[in-house]
N, C-alpha and C. Protein backbone atom coordinates (compact mmCIF):
# COMPACT_ATOMS: atom_id res chain seq x y z
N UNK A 1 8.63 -22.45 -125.22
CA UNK A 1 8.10 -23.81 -125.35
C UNK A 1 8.99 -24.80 -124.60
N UNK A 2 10.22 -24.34 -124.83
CA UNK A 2 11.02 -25.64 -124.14
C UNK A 2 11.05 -25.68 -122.35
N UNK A 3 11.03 -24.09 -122.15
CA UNK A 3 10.55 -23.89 -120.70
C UNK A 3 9.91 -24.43 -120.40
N UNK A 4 8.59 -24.57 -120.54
CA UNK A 4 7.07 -24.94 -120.41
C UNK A 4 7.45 -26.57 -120.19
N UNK A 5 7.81 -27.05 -121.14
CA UNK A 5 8.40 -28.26 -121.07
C UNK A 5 8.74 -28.67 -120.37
N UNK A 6 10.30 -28.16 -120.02
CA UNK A 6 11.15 -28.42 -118.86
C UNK A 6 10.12 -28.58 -117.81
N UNK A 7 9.96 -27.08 -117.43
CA UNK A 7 9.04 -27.29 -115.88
C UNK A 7 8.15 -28.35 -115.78
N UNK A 8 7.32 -29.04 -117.03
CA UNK A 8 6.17 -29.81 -116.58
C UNK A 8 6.96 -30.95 -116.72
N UNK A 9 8.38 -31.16 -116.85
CA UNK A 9 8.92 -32.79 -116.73
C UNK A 9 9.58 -32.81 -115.31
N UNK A 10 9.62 -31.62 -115.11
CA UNK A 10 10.21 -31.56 -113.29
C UNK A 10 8.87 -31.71 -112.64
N UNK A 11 8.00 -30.95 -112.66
CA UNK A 11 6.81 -31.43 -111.74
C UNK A 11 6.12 -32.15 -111.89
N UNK A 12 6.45 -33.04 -113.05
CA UNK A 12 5.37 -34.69 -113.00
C UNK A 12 6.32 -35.86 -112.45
N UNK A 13 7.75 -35.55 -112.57
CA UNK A 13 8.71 -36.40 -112.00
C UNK A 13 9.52 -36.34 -110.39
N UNK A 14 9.33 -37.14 -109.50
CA UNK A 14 10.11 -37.10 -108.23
C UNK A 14 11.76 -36.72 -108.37
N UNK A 15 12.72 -36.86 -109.71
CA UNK A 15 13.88 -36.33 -109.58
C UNK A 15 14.05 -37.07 -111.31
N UNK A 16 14.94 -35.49 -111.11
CA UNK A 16 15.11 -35.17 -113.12
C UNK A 16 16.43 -34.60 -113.13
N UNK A 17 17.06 -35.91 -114.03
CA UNK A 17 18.28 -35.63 -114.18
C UNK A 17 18.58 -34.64 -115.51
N UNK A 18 18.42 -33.24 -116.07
CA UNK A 18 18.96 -33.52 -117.62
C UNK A 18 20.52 -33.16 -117.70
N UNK A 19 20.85 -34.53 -118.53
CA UNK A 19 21.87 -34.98 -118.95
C UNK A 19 22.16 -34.81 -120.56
N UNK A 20 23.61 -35.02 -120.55
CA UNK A 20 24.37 -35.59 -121.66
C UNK A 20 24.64 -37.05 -121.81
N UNK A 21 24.69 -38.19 -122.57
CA UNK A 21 24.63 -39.36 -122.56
C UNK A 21 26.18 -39.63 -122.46
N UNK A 22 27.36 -38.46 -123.31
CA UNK A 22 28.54 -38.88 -123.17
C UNK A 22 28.97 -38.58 -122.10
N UNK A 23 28.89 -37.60 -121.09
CA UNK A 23 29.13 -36.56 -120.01
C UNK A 23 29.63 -37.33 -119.22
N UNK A 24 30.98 -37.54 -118.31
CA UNK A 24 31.11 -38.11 -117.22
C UNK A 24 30.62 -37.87 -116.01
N UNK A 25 30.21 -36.61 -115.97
CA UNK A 25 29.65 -36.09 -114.59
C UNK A 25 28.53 -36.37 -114.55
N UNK A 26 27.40 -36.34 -115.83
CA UNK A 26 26.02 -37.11 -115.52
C UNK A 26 25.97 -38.41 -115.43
N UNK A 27 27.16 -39.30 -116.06
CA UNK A 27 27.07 -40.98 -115.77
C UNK A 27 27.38 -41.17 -114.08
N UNK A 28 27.86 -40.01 -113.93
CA UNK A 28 28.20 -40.39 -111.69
C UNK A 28 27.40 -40.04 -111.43
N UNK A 29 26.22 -39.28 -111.76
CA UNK A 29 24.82 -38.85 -110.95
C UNK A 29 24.32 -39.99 -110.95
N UNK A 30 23.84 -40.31 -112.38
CA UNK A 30 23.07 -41.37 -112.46
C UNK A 30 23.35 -42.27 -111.75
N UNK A 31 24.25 -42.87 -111.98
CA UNK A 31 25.30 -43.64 -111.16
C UNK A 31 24.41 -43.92 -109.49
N UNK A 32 24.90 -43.08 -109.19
CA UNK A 32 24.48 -42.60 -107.51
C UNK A 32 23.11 -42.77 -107.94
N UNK A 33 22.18 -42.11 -107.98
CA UNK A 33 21.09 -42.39 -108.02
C UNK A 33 20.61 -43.82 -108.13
N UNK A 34 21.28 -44.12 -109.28
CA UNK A 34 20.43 -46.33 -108.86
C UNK A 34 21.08 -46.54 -108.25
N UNK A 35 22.56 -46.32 -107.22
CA UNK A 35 23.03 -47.15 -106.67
C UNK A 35 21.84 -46.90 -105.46
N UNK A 36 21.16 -45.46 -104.87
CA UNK A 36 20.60 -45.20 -104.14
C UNK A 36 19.11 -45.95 -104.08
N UNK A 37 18.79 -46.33 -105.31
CA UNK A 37 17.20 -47.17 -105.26
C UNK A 37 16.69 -46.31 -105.63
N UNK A 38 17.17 -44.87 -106.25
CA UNK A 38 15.85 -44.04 -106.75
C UNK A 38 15.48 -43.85 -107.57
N UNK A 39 14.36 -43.74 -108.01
CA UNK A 39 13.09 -43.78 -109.54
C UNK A 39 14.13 -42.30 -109.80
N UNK A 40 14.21 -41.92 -111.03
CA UNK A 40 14.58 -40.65 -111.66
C UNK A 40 14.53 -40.68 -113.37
N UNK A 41 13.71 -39.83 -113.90
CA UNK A 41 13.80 -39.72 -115.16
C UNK A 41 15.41 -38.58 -115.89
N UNK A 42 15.88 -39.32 -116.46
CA UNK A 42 16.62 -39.18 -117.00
C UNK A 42 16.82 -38.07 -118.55
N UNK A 43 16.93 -37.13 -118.37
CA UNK A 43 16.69 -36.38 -119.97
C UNK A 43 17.99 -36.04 -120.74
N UNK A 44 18.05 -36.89 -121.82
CA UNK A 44 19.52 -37.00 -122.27
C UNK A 44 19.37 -35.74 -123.33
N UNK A 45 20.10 -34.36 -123.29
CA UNK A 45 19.28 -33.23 -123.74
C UNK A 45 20.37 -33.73 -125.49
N UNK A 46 21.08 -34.19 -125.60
CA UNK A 46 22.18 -34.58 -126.89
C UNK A 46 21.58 -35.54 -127.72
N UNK A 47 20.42 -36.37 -127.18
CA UNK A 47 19.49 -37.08 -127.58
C UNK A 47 17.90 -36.71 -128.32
N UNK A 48 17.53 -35.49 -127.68
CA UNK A 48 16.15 -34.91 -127.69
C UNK A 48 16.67 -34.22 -129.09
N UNK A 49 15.54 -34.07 -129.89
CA UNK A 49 15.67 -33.02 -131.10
C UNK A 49 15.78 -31.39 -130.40
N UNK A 50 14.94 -31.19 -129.43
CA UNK A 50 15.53 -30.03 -128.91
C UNK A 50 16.03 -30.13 -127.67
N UNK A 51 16.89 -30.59 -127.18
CA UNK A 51 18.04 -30.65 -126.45
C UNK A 51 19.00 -29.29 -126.40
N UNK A 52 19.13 -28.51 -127.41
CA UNK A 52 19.28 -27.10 -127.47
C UNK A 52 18.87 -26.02 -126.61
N UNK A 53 17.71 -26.20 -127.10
CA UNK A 53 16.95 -25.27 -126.57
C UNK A 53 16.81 -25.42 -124.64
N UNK A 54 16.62 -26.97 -124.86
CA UNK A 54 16.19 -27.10 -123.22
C UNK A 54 16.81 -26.56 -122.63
N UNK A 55 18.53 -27.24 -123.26
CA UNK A 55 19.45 -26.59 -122.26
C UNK A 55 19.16 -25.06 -121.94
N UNK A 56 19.18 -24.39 -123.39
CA UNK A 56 19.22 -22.74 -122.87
C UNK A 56 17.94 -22.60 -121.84
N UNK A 57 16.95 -22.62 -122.05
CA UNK A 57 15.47 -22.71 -121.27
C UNK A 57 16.15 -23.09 -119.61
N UNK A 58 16.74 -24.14 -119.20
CA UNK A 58 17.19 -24.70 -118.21
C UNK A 58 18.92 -23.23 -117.23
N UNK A 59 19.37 -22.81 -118.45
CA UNK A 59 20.11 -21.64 -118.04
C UNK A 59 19.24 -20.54 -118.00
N UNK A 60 18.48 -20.12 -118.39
CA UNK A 60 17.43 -19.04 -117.93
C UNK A 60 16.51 -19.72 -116.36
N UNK A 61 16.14 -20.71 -116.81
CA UNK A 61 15.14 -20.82 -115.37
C UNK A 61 16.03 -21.11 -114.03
N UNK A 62 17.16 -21.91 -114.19
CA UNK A 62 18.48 -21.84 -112.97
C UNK A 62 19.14 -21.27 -113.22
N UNK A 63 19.90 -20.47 -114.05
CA UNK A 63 21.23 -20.10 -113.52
C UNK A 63 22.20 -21.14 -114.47
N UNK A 64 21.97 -22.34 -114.57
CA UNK A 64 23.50 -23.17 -114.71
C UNK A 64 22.97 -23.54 -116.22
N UNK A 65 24.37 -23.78 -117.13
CA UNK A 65 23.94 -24.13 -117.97
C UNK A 65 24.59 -25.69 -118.04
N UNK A 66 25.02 -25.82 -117.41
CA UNK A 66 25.97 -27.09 -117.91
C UNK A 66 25.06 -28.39 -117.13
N UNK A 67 25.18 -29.41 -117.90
CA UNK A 67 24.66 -30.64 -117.24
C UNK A 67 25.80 -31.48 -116.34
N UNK A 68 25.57 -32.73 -115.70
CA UNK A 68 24.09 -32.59 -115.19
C UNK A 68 23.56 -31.61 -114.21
N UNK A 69 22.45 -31.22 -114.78
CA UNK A 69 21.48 -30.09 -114.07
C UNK A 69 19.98 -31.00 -113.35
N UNK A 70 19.65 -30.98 -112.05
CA UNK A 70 19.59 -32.02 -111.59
C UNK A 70 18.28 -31.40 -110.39
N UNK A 71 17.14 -31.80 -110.83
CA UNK A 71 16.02 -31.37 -109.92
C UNK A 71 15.83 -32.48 -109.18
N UNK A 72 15.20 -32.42 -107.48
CA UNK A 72 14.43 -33.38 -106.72
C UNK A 72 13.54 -32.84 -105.91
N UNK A 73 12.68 -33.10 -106.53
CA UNK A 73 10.93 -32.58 -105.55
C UNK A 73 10.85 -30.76 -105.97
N UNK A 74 11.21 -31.12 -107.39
CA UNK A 74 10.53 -29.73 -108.22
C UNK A 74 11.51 -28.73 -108.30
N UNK A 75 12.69 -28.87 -106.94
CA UNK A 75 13.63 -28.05 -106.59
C UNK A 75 15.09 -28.35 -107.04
N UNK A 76 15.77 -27.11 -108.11
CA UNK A 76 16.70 -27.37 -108.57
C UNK A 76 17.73 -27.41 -107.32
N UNK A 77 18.81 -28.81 -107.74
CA UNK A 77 19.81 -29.26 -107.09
C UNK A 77 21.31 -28.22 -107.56
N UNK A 78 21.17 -28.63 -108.72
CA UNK A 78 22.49 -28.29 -109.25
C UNK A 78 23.25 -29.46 -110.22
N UNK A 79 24.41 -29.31 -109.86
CA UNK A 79 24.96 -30.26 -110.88
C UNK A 79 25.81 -31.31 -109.91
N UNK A 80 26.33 -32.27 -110.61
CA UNK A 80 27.28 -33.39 -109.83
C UNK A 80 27.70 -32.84 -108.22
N UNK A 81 28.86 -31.77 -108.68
CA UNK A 81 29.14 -31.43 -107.36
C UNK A 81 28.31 -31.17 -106.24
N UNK A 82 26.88 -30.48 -106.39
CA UNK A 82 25.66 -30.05 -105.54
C UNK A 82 25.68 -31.84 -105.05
N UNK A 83 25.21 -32.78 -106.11
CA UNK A 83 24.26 -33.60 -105.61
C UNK A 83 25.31 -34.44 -104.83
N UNK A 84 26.58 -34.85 -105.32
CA UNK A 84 27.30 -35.80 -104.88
C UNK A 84 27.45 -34.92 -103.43
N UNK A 85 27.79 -33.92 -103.13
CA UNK A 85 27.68 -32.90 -101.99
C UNK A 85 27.38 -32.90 -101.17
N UNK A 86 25.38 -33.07 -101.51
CA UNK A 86 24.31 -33.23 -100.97
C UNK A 86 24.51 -35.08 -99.96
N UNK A 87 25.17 -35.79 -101.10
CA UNK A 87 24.90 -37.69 -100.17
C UNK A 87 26.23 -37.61 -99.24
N UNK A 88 27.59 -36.49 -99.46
CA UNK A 88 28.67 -36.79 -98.44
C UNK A 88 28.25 -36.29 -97.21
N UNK A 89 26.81 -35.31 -96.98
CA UNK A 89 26.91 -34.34 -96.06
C UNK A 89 25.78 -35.49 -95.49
N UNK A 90 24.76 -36.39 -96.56
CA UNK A 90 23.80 -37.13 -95.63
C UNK A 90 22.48 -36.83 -95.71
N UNK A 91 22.63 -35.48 -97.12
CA UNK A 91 21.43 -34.72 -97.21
C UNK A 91 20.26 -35.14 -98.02
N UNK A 92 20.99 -36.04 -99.31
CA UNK A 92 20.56 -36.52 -100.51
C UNK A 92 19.10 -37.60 -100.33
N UNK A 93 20.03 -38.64 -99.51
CA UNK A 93 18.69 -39.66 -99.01
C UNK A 93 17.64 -39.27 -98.85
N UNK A 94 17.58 -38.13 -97.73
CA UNK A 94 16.19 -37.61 -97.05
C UNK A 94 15.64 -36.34 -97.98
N UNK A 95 16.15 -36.17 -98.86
CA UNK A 95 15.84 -35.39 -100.23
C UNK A 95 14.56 -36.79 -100.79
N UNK A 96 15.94 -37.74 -101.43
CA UNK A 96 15.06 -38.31 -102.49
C UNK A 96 14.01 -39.15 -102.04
N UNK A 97 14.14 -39.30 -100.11
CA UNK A 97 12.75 -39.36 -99.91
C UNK A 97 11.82 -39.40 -99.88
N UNK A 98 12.19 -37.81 -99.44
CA UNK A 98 10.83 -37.12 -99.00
C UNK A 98 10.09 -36.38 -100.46
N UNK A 99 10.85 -36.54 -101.68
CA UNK A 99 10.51 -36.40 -103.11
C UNK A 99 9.36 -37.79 -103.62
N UNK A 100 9.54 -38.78 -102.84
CA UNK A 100 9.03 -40.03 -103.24
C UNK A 100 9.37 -40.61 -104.44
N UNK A 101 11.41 -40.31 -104.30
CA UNK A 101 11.97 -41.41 -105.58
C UNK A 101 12.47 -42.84 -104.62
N UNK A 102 12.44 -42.26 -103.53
CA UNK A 102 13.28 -43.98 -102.67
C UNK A 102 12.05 -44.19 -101.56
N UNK A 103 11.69 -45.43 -102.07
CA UNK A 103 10.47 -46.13 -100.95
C UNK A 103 11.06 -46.30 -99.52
N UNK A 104 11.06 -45.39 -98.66
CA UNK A 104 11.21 -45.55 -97.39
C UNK A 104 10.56 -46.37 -96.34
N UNK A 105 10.05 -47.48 -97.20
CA UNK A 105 9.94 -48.70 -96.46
C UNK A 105 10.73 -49.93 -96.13
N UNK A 106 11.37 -49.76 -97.51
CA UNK A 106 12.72 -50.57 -97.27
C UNK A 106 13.94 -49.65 -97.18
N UNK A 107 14.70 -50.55 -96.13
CA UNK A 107 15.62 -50.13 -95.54
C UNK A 107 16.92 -51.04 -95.66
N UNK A 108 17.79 -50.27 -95.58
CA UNK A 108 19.31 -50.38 -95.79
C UNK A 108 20.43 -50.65 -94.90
């Protein structure tokens, strides 16, 4: 159930953070992300009644269990290090793009 879940909050959303609310490494995603202008739903899994489960559901369907665990355009990222990774190399922008979380009409 929580699978099922998960997946249908990644593919109705352009980029899905799930998080911990205390976590320092998901407050720098997030972070980055509005500093970037991008729409992203946020899933604080320490918040959700099953937040448990997701997580495990989220270590079976990737691999990682630890947050933040961090999809854009359906496709798991990874965690802080992946994404922050992803904007030093230049990759991230044209990610959250071409995901349709940053309106590439305005420009920077």
């Amino acid at each position: 159930m929580a699978l099922a879940k998960a997946k249908e909050i990644v593919s109705s959303n352009p980029v899905v953070v799930y998080s911990k609310s205390y976590c320092p490494f998901c407050v720098q995603v997030k972070k980055l992300l509005s500093e970037l202008g991008a729409s992203f739903k946020a899933v604080e899994l320490d918040k959700e009644s099953d937040g448990n489960e997701t997580q495990s559901a989220l270590a079976q369907w990737t691999g990682q269990r630890t947050v933040p665990n961090v999809f854009i355009g359906g496709n798991h990222i990874g965690g802080c290090d992946s994404t922050t990774g992803l904007h030093k190399a230049g990759k991230l922008v044209p990610l959250l793009t071409e995901a349709g979380a940053i309106n590439s009409s305005s420009s920077s």
